[in-house]
Protein backbone atom coordinates (compact mmCIF):
# COMPACT_ATOMS: atom_id res chain seq x y z
CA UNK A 1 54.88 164.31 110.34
CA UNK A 2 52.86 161.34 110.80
CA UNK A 3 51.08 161.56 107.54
CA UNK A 4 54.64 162.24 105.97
CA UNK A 5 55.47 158.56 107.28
CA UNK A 6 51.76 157.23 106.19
CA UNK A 7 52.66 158.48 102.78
CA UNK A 8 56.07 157.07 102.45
CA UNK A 9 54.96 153.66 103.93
CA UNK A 10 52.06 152.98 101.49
CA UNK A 11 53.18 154.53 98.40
CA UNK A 12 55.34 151.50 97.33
CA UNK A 13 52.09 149.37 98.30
CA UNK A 14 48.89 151.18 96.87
CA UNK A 15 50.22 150.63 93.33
CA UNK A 16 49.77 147.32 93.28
CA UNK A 17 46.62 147.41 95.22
CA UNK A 18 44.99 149.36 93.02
CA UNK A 19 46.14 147.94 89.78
CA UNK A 20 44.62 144.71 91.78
CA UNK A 21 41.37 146.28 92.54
CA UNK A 22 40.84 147.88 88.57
CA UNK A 23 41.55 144.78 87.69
CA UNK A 24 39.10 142.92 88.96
CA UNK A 25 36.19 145.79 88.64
CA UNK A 26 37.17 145.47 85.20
CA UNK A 27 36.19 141.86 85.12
CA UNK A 28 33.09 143.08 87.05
CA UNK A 29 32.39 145.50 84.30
CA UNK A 30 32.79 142.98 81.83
CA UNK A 31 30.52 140.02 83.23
CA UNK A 32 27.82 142.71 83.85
CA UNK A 33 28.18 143.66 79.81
CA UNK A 34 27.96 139.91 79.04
CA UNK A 35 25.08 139.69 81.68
CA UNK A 36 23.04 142.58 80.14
CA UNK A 37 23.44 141.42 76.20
CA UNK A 38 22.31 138.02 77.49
CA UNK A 39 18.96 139.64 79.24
CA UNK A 40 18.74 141.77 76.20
CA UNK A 41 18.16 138.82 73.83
C-alpha cells in the first residue's frame, strides 16, 4: 500500500526529473565529444 502511494506521488514528478537529468548528460556527452576531437588533433 505504501509503495502504491510512493508510485502515485512521484509519477507526476520523475518525468520532468528525468527529462532534466538526460538533458544535461546529453550536454555531458556532447562536451566530452568536443573534448576528445580537440585531444585528437
Amino acid at each position: 500500500m505504501v509503495d502504491d502511494v510512493e508510485a502515485e506521488f512521484h509519477r507526476p514528478l520523475y518525468p520532468r526529473a528525468a527529462h532534466r537529468f538526460l538533458g544535461h548528460f546529453e550536454q555531458v556527452i556532447l562536451v566530452d565529444k568536443t573534448r576528445a576531437r580537440r585531444s585528437a588533433r
